[in-house]
C-alpha atoms as a PDB file:
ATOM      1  CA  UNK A   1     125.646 108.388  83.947  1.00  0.00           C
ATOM      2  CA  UNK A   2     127.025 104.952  83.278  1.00  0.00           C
ATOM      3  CA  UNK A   3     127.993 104.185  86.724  1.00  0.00           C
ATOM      4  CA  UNK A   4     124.484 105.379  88.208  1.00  0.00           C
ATOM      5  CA  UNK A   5     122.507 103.053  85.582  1.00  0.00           C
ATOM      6  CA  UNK A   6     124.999 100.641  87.080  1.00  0.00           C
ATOM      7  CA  UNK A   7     124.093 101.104  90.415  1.00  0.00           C
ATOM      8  CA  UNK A   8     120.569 101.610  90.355  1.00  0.00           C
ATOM      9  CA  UNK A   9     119.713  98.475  88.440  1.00  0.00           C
ATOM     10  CA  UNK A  10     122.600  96.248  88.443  1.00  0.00           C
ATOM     11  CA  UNK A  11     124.446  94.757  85.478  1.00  0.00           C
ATOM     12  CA  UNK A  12     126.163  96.422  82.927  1.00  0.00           C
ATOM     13  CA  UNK A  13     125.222  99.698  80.927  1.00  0.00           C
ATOM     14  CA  UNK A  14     121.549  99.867  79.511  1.00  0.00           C
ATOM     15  CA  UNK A  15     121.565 100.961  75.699  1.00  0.00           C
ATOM     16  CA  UNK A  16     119.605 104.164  75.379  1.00  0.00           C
ATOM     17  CA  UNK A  17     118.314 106.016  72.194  1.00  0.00           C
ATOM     18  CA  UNK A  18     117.459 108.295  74.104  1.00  0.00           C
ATOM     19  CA  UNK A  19     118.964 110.427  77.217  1.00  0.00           C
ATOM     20  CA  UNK A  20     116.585 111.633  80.169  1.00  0.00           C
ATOM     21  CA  UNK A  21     118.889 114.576  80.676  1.00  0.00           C
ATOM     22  CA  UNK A  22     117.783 116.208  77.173  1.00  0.00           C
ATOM     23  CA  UNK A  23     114.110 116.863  78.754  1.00  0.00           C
ATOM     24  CA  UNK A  24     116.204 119.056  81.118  1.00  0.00           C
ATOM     25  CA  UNK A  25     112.676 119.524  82.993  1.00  0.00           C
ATOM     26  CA  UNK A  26     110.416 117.348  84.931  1.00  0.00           C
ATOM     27  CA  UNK A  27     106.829 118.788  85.538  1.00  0.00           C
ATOM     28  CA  UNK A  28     105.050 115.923  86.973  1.00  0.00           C
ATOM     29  CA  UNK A  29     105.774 114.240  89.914  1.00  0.00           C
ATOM     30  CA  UNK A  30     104.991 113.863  93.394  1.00  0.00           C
ATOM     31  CA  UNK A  31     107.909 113.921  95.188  1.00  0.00           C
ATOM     32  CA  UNK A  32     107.213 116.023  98.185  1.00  0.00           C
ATOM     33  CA  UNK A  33     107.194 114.868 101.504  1.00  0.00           C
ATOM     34  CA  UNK A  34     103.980 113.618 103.027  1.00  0.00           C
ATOM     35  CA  UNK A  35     101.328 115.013 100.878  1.00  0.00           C
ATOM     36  CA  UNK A  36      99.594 112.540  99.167  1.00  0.00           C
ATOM     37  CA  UNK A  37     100.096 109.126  97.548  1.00  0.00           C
ATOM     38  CA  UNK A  38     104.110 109.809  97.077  1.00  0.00           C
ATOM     39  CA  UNK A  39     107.129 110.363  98.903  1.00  0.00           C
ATOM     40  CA  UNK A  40     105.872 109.558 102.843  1.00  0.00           C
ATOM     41  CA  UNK A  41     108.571 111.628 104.340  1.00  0.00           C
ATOM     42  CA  UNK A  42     111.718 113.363 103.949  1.00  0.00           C
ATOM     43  CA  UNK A  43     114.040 110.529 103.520  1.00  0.00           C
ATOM     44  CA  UNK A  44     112.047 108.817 100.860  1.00  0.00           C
ATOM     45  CA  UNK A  45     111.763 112.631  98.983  1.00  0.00           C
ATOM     46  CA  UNK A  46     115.922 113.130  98.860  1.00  0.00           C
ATOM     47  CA  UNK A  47     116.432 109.068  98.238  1.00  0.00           C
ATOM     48  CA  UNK A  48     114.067 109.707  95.044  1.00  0.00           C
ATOM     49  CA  UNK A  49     115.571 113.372  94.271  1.00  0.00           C
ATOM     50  CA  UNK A  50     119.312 111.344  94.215  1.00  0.00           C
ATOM     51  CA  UNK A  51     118.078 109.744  91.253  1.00  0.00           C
ATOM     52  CA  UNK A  52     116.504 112.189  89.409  1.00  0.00           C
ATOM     53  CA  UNK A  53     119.795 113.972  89.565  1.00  0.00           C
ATOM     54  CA  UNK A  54     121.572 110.620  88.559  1.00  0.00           C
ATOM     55  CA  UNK A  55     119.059 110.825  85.424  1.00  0.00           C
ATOM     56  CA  UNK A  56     120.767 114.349  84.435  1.00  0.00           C
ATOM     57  CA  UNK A  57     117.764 116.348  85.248  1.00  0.00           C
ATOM     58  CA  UNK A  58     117.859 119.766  86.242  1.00  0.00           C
ATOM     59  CA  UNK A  59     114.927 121.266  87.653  1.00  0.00           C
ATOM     60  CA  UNK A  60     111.958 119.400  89.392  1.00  0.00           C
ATOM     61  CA  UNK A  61     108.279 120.737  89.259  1.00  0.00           C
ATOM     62  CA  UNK A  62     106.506 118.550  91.835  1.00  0.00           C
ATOM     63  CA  UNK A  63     102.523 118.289  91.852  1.00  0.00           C
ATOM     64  CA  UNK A  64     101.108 116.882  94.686  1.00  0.00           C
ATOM     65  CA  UNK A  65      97.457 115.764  94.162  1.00  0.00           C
ATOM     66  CA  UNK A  66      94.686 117.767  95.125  1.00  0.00           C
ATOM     67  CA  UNK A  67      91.495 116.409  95.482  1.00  0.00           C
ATOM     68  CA  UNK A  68      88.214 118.301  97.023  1.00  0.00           C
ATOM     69  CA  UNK A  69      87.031 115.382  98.952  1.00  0.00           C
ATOM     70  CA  UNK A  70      90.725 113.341  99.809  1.00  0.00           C
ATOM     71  CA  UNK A  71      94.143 114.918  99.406  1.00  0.00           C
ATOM     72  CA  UNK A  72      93.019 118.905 100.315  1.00  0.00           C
ATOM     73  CA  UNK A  73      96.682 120.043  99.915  1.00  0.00           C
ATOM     74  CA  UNK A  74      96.504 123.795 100.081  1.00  0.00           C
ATOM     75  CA  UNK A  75      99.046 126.309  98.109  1.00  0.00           C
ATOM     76  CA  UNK A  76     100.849 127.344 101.525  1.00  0.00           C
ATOM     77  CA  UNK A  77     101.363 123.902 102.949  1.00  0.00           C
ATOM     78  CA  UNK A  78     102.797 122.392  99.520  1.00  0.00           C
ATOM     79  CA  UNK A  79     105.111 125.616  99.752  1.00  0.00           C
ATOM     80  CA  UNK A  80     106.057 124.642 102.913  1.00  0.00           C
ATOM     81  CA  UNK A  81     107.012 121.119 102.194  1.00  0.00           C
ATOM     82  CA  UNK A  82     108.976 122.443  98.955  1.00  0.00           C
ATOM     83  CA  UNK A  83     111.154 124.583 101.513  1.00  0.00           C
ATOM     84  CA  UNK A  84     111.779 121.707 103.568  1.00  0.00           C
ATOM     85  CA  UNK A  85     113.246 119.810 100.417  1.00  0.00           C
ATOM     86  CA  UNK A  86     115.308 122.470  99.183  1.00  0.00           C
ATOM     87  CA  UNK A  87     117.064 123.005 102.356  1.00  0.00           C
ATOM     88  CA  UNK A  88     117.932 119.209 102.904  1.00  0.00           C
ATOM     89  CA  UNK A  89     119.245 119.072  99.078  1.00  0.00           C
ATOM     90  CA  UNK A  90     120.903 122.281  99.600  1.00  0.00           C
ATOM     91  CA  UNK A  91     122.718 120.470 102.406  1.00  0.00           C
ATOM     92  CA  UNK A  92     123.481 117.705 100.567  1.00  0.00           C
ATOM     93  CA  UNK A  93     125.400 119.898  97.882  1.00  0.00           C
ATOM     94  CA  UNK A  94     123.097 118.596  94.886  1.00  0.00           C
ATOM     95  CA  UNK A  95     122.750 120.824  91.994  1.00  0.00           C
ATOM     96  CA  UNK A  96     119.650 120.865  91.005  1.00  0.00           C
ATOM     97  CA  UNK A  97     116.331 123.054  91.380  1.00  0.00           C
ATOM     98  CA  UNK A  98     113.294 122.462  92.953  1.00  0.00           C
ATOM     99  CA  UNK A  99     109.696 123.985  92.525  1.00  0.00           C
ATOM    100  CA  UNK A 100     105.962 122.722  93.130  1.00  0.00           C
ATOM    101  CA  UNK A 101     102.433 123.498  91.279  1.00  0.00           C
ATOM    102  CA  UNK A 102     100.023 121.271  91.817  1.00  0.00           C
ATOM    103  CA  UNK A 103      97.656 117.968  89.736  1.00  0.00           C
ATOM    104  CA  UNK A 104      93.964 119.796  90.393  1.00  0.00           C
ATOM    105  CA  UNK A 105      91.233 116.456  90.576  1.00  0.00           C
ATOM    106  CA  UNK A 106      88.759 118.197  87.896  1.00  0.00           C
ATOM    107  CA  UNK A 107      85.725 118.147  90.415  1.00  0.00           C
ATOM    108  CA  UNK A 108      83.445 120.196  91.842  1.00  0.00           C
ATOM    109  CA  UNK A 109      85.872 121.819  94.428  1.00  0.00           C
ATOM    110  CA  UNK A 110      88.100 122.478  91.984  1.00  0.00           C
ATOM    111  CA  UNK A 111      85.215 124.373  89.340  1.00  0.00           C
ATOM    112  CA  UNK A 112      84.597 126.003  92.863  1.00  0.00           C
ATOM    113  CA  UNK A 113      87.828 127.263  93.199  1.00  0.00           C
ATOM    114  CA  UNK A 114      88.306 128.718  89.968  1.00  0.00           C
ATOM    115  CA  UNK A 115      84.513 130.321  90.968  1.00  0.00           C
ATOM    116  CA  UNK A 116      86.156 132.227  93.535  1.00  0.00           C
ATOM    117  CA  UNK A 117      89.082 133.133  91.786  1.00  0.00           C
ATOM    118  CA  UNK A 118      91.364 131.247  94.385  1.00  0.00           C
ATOM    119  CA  UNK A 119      95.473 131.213  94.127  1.00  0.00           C
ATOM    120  CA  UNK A 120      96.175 127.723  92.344  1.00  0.00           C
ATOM    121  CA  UNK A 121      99.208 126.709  91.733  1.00  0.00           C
ATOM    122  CA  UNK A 122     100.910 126.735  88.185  1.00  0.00           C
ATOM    123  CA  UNK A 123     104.065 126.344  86.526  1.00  0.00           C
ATOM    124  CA  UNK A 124     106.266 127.983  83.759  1.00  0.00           C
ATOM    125  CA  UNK A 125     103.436 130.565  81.244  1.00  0.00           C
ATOM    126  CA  UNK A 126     100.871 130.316  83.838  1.00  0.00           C
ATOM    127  CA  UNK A 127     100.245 126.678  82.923  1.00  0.00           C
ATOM    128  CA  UNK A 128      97.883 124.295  85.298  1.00  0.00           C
ATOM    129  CA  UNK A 129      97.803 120.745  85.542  1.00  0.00           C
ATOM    130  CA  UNK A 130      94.294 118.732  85.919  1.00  0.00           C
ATOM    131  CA  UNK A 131      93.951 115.247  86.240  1.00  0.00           C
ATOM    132  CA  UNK A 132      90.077 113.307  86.012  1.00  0.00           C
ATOM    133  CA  UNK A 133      88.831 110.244  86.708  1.00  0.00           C
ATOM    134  CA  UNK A 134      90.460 107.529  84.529  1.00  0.00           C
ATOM    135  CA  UNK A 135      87.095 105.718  83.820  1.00  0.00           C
ATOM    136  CA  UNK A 136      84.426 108.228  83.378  1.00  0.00           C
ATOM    137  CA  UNK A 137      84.364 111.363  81.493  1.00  0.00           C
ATOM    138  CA  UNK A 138      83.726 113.774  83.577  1.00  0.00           C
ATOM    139  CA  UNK A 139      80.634 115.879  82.842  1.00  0.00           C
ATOM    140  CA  UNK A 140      82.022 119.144  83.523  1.00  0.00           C
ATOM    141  CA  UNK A 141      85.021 118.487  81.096  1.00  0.00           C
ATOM    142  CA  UNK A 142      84.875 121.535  78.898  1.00  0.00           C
ATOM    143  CA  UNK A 143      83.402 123.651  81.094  1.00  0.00           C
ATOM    144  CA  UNK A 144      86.347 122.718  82.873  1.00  0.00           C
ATOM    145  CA  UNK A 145      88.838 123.908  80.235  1.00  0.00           C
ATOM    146  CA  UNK A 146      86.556 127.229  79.637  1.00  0.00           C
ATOM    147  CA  UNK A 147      86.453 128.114  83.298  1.00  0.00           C
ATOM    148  CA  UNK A 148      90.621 127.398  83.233  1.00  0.00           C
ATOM    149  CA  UNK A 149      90.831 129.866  80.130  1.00  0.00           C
ATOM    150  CA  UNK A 150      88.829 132.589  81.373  1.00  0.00           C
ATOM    151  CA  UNK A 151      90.482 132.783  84.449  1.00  0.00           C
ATOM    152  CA  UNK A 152      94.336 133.151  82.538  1.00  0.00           C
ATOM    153  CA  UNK A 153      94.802 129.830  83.236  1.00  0.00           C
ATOM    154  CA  UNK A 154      96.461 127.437  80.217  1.00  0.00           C
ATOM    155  CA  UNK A 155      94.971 123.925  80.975  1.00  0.00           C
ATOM    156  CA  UNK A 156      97.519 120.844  80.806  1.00  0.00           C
ATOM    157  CA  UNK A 157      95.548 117.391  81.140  1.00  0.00           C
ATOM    158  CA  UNK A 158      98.066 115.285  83.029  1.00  0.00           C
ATOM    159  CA  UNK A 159      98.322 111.758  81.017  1.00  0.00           C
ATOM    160  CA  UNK A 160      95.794 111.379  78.554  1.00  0.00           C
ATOM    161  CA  UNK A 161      96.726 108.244  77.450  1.00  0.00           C
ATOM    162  CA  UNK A 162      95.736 106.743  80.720  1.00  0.00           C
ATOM    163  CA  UNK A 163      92.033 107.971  80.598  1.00  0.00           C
ATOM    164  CA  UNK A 164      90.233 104.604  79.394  1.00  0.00           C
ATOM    165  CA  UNK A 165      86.978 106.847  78.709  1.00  0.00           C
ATOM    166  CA  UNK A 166      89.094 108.438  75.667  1.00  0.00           C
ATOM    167  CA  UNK A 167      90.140 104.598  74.286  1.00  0.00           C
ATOM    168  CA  UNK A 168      89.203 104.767  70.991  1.00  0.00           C
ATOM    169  CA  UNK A 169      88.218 108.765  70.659  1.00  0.00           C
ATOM    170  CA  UNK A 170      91.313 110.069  69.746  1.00  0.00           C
ATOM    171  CA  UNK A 171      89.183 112.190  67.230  1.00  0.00           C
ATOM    172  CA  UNK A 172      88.122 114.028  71.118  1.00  0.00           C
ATOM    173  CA  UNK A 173      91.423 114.242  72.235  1.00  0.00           C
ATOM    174  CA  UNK A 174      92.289 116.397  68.655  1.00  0.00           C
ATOM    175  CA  UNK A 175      89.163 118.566  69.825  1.00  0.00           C
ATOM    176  CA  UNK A 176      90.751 118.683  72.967  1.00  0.00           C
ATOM    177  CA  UNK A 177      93.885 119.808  71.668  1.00  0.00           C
ATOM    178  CA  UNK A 178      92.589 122.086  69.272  1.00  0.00           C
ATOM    179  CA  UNK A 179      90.552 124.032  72.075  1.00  0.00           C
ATOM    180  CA  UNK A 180      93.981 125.080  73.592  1.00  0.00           C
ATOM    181  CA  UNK A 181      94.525 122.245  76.000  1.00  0.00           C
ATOM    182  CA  UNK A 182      98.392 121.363  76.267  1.00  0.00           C
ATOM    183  CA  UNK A 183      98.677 117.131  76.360  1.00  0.00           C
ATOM    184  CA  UNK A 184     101.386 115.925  78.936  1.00  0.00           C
ATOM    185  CA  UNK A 185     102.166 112.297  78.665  1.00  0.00           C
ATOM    186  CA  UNK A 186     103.865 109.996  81.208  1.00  0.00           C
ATOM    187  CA  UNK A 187     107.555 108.989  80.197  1.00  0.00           C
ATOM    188  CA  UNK A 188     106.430 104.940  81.950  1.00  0.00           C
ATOM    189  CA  UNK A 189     103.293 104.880  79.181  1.00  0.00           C
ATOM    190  CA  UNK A 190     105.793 104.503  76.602  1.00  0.00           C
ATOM    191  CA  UNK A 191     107.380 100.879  78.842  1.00  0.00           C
ATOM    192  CA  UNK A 192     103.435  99.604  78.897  1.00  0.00           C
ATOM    193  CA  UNK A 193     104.209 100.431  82.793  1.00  0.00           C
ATOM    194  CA  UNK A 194     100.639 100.974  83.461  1.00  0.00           C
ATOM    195  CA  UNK A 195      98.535  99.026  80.103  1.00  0.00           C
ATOM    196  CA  UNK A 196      98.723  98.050  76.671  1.00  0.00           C
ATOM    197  CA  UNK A 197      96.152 100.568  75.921  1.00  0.00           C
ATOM    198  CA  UNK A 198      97.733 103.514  77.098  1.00  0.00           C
ATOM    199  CA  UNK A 199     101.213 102.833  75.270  1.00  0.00           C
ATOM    200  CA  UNK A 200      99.207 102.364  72.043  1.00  0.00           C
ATOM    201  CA  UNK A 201      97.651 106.163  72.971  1.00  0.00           C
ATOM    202  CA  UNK A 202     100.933 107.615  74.288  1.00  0.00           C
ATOM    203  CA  UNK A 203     102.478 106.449  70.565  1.00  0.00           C
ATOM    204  CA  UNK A 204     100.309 107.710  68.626  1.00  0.00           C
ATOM    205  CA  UNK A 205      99.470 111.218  70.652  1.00  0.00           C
ATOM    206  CA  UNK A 206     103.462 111.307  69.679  1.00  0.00           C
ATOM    207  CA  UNK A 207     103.045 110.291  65.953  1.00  0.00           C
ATOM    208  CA  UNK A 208     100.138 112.875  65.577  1.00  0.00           C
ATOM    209  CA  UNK A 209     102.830 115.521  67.288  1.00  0.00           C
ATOM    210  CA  UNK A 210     100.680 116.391  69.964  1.00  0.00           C
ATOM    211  CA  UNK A 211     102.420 116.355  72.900  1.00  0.00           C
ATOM    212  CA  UNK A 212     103.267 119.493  74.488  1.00  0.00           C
ATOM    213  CA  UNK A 213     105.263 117.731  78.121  1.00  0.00           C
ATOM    214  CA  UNK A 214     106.724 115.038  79.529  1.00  0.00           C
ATOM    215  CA  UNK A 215     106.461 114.158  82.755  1.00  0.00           C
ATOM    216  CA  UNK A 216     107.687 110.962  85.026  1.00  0.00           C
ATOM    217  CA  UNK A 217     105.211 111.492  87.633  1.00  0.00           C
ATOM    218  CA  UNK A 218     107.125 109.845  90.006  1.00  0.00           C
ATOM    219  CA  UNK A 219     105.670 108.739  92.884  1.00  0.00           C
ATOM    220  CA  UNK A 220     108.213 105.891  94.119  1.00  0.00           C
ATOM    221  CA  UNK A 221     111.238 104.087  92.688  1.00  0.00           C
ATOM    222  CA  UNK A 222     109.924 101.577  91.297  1.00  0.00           C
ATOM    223  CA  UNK A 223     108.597 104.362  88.677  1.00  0.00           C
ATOM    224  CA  UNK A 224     112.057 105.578  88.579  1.00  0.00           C
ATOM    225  CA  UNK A 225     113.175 102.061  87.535  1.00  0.00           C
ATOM    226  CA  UNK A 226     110.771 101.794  84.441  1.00  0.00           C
ATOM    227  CA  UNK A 227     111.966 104.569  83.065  1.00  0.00           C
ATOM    228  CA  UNK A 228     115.164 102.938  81.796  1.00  0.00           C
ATOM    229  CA  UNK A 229     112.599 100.660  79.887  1.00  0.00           C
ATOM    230  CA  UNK A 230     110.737 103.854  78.217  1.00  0.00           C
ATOM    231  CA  UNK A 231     114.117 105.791  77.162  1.00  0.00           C
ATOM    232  CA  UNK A 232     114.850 102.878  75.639  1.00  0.00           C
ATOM    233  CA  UNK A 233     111.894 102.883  73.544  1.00  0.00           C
ATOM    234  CA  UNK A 234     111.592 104.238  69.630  1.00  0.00           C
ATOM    235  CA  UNK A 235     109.029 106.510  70.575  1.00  0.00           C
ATOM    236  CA  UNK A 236     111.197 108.326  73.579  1.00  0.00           C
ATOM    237  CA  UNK A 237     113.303 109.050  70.608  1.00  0.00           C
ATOM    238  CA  UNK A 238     110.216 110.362  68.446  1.00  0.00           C
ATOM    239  CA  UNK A 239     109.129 112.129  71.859  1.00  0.00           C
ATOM    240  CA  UNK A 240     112.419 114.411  72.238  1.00  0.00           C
ATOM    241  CA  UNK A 241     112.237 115.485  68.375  1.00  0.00           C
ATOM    242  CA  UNK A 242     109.266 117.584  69.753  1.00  0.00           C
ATOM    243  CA  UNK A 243     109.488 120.820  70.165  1.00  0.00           C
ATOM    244  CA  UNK A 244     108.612 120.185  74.224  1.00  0.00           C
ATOM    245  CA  UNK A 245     107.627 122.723  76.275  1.00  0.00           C
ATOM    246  CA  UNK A 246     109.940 120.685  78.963  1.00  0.00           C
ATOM    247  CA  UNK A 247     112.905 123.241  78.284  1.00  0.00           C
ATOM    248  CA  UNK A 248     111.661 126.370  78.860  1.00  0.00           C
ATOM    249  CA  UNK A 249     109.970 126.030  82.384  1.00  0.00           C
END
């Protein structure tokens, strides 16, 4: 572990309160090959896989986006990429496993699909990752989460701290919570990687114990990089003494 911190950023050893390797799990990223706004191709996919296995993970869920109306990723082709992956890591001799859901765009394709019944994706218990916009609340939100439930579904809202419509309502996220949707945060919230206001959220959604999984979703390196920042952070610390659903997917 040493000598890959070593390598990957230069420098001696970081000091870490935290290890990546105790989440065992990642559930979020977007790894796969040519799908959406991640890894463009195969090279990119096992040059970012190398360092998740540096990090001590063992198993990757990836989640490609899909969007009604700009990534429309279907079950069968993300399947198809997965394969792809697993053969060239297989080849490569790493030891680690790979496996794919999908981040569902709450939208009206999506409340469609679930309409119809349609095979989505999901991970571990049946569990299904939705993103929405990160400005405005969408206005099929719990409908949303009631649709999800009804069909068997158990609703995980992909970074929460990052939805600037919630800034300042954590009293809807408890509602949220307390409805039966599982909260996954973004390990790179807890570096400031993407705002102020989202670390502040991501802290306290960990003080408040109400984060279910963590997630790097990856989607290049430089992600990968920050994340030496976050493990480093008091509240990665706080974040692991969570009973995290990260262990038993």
């Amino acid at each position: 572990m040493a000598s890959f911190f070593r390598k990957l950023f230069g420098g001696s050893e970081p000091a870490l309160p935290g290890n990546l390797s105790d989440l065992r799990v990642d559930m979020h990223s977007h790894l796969l090959p040519g799908l959406d706004d991640g890894a463009e191709d195969l090279e990119r996919s096992l040059e970012l896989v190398e360092k998740m296995v540096g990090f001590g993970y063992q198993k990757l869920i990836m989640t490609p986006h899909i969007m009604g109306d700009f990534y429309k990723n279907t079950p069968e082709g993300i399947q198809e990429k997965l394969a792809l992956l697993q053969q060239a890591v297989t080849e490569k001799g790493w030891k680690i496993e790979l496996a794919c859901a999908a981040e569902y765009y709450l939208d009206e394709w999506f409340m469609e699909r679930l309409a119809k019944n349609d095979k989505l994706l999901t991970f571990g218990k049946n569990y299904l990752l939705f993103e929405t916009s990160y400005i405005n609340e969408p206005r099929f939100l719990k409908e949303g989460i009631f649709a999800m439930q009804s069909a068997g579904y158990k609703p995980v809202m992909a970074h929460p701290e990052r939805y600037t419509y919630l800034y300042g309502k954590f009293d809807d996220l408890i509602a949220l919570k307390e409805q039966g949707v599982l909260m996954q945060i973004n390990l790179n919230s807890l570096s400031g990687y993407y705002s102020e206001g989202a670390k502040r959220v991501a802290e306290k959604l960990i003080d408040a114990g109400m984060v279910d999984l963590a997630g790097t979703d990856a989607h290049s390196l430089k992600h990968l990089h920050y994340l030496q920042k976050a493990a480093a952070t008091k509240h990665f610390a706080k974040l692991l003494a969570l009973p995290l659903l990260n262990k038993e997917l």
